[in-house]
N, C-alpha and C. Protein backbone atom coordinates (compact mmCIF):
# COMPACT_ATOMS: atom_id res chain seq x y z
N UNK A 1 17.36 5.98 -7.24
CA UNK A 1 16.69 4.77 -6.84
C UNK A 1 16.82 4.62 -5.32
N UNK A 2 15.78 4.29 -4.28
CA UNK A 2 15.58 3.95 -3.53
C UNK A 2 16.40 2.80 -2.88
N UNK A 3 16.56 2.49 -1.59
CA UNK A 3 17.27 1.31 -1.41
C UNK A 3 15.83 0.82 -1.02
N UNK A 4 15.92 -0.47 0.07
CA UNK A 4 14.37 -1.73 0.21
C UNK A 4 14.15 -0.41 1.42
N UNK A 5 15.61 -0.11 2.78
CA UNK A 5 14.77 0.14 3.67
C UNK A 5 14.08 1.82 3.44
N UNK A 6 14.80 2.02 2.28
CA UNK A 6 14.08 3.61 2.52
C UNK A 6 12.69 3.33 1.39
N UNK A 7 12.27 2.42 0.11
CA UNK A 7 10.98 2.33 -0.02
C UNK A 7 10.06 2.06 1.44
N UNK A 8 10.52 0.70 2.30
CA UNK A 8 9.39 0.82 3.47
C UNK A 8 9.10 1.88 3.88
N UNK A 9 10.07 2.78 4.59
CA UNK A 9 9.95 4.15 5.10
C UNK A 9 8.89 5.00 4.34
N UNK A 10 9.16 5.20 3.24
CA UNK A 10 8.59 5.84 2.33
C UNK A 10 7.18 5.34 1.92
N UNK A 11 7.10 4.18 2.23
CA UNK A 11 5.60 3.45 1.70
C UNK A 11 4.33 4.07 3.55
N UNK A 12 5.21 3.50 4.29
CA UNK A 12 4.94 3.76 5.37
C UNK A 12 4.35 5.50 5.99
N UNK A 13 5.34 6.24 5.61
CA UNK A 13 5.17 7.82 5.89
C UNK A 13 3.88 7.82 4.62
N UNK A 14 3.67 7.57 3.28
CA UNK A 14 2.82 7.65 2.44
C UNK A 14 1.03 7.54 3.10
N UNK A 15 1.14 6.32 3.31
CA UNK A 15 0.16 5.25 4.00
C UNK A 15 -0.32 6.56 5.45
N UNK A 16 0.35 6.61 6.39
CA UNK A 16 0.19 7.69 7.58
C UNK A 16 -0.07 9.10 7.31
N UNK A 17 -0.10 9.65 5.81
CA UNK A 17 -0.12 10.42 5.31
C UNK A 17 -1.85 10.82 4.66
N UNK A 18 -3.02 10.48 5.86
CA UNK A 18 -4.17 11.20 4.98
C UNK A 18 -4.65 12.47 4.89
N UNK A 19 -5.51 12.12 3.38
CA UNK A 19 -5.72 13.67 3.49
C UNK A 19 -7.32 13.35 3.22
N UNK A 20 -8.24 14.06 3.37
CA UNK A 20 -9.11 14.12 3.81
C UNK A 20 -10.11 14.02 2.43
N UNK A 21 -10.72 12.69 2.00
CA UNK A 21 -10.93 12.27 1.12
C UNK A 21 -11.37 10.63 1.38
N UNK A 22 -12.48 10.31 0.63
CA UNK A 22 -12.64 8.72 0.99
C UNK A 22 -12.02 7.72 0.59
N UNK A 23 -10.89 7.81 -0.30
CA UNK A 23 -9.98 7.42 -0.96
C UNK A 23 -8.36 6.59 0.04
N UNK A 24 -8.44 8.05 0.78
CA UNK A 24 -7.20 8.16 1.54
C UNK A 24 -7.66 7.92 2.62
N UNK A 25 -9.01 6.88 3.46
CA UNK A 25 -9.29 6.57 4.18
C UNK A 25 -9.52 5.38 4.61
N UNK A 26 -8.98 4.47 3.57
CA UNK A 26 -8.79 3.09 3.72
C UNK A 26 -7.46 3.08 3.62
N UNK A 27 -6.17 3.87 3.84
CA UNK A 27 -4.35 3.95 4.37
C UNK A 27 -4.22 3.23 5.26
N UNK A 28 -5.36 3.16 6.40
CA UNK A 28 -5.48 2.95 7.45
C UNK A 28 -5.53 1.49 7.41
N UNK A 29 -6.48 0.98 6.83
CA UNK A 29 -7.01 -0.59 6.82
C UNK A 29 -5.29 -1.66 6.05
N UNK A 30 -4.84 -0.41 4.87
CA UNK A 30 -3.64 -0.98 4.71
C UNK A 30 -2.24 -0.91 5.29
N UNK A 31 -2.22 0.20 6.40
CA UNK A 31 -1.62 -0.17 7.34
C UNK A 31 -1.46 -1.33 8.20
N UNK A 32 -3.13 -1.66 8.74
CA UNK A 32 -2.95 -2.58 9.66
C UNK A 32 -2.73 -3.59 9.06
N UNK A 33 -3.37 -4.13 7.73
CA UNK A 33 -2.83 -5.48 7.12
C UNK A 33 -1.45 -5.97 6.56
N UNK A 34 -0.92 -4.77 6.42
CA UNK A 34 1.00 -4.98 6.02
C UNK A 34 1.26 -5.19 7.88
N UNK A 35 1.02 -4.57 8.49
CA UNK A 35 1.44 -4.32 10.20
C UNK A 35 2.82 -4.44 10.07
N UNK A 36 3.92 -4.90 10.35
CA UNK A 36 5.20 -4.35 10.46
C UNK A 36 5.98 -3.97 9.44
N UNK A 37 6.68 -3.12 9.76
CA UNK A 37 7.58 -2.23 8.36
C UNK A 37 8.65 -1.95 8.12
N UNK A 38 9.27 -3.67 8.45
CA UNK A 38 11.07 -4.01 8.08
C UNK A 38 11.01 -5.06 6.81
N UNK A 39 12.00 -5.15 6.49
CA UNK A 39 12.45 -6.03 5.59
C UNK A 39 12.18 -7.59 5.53
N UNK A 40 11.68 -7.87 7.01
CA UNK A 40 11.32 -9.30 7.10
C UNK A 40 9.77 -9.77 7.11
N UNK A 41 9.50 -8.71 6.47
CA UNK A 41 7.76 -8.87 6.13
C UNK A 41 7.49 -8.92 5.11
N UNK A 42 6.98 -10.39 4.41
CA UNK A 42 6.88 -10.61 3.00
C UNK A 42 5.89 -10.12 2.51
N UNK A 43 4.93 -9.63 3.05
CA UNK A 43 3.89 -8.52 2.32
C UNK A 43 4.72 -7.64 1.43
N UNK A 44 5.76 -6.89 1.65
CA UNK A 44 6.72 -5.72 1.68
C UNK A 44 7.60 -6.29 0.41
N UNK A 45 7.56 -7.50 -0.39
CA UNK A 45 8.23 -8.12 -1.60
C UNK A 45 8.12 -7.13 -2.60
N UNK A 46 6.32 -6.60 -2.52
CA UNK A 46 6.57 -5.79 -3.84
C UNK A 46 6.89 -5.01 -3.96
N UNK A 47 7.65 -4.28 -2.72
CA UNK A 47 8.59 -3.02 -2.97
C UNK A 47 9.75 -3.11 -3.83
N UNK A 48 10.67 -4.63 -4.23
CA UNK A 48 11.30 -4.77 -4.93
C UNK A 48 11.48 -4.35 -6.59
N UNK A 49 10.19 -4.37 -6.72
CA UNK A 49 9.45 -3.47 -8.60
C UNK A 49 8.93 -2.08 -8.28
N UNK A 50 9.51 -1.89 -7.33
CA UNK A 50 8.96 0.13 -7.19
C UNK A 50 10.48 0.60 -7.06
N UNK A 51 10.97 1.57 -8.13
CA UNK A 51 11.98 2.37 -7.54
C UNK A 51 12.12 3.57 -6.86
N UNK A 52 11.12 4.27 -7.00
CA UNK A 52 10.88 5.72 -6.32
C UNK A 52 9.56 6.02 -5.94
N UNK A 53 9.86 7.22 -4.84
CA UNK A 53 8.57 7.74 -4.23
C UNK A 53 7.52 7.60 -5.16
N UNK A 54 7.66 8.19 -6.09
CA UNK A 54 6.90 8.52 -7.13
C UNK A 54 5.79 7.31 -7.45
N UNK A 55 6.43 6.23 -7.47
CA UNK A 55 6.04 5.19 -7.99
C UNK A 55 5.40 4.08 -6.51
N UNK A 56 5.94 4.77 -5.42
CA UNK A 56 5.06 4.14 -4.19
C UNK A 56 3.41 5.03 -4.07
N UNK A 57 4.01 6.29 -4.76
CA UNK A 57 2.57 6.85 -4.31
C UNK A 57 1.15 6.66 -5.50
N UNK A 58 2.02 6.33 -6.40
CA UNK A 58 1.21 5.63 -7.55
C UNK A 58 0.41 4.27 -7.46
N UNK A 59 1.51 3.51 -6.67
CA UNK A 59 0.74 1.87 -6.60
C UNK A 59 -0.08 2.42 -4.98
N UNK A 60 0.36 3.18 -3.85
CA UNK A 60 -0.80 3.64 -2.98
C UNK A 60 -2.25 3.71 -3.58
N UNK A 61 -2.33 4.71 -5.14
CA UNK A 61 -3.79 5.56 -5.29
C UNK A 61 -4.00 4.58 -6.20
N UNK A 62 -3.17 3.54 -6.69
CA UNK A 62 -3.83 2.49 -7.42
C UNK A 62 -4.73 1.51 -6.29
N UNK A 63 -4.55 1.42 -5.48
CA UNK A 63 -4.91 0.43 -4.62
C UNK A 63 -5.86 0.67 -3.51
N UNK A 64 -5.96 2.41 -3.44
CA UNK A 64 -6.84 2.72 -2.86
C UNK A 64 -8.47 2.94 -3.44
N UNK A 65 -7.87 3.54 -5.19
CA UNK A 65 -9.00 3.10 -5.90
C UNK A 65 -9.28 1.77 -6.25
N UNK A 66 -8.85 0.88 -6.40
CA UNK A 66 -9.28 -0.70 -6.14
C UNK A 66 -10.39 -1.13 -5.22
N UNK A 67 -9.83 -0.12 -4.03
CA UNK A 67 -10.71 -0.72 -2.71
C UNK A 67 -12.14 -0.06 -3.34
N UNK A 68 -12.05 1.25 -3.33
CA UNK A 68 -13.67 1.77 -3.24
C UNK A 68 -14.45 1.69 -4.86
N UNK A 69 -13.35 0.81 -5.43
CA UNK A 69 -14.31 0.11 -6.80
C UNK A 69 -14.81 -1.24 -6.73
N UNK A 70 -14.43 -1.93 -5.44
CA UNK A 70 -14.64 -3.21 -5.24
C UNK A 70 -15.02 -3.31 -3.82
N UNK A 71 -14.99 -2.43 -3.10
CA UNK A 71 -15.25 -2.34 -1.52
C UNK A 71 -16.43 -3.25 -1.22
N UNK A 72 -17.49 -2.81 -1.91
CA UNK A 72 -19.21 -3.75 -2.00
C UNK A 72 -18.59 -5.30 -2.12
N UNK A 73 -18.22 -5.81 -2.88
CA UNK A 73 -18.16 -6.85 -3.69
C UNK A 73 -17.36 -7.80 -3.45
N UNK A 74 -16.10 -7.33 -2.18
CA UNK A 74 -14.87 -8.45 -1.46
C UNK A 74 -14.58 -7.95 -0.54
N UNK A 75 -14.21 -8.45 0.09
CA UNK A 75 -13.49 -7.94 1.77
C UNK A 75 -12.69 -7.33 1.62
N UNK A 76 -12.40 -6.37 2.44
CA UNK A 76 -11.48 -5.66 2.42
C UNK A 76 -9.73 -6.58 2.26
N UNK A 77 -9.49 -7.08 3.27
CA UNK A 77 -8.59 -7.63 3.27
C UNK A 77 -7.98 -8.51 2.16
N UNK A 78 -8.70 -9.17 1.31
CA UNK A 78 -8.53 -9.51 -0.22
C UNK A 78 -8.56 -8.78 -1.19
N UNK A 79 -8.98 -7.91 -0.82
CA UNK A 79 -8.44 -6.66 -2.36
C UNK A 79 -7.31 -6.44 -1.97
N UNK A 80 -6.53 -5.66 -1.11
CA UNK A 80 -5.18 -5.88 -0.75
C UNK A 80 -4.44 -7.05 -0.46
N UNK A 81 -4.51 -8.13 0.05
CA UNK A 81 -3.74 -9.21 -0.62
C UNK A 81 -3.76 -9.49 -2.19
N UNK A 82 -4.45 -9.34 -2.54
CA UNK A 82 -4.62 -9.35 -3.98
C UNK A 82 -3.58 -8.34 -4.61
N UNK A 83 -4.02 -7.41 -4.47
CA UNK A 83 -3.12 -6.26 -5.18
C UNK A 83 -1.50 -6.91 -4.63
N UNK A 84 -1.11 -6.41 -3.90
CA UNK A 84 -0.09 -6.97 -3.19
C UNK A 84 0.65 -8.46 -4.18
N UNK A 85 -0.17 -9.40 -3.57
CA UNK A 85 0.73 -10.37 -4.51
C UNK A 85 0.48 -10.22 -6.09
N UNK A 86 -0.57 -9.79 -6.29
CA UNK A 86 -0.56 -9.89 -8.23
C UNK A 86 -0.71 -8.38 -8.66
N UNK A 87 -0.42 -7.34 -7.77
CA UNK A 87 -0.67 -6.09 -8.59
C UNK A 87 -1.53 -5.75 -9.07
């Protein structure tokens, strides 16, 4: 199990991590909307229900497919708050 500061780390290196795909090209947009990547950023709560990499890179491709199933239809920035506070 992960401790909080090595999920950020780990969510963070994930996120900076594209690969070349339209999927993994909105990392970027959720970078800038988390923007800092310590412990005192309540965006960063729901790292508390992730215990491992495994499971950061899971809620990543969950959320990246979110975006480009809903991209048309809401702002960007509310599909990730969304996900974020209600998963």
């Amino acid at each position: 199990m992960l401790s909080f500061d090595e999920r950020i780390t780990s969510l963070e290196l994930q996120l900076n991590n594209i690969e070349d795909n339209y999927a993994d090209s909105f990392k970027t947009d959720i970078l800038l909307f988390i923007g800092d990547f310590n412990i005192l950023n309540p965006y960063l709560k729901f790292l508390n229900n992730i215990n491992s990499q495994e499971e950061i890179i899971i809620w990543i491709n969950k959320l990246t497919s979110r975006i480009v199933m809903k991209e048309d239809d809401i702002e960007l920035n509310d599909i990730i708050f969304d996900y974020i506070q209600f998963g």
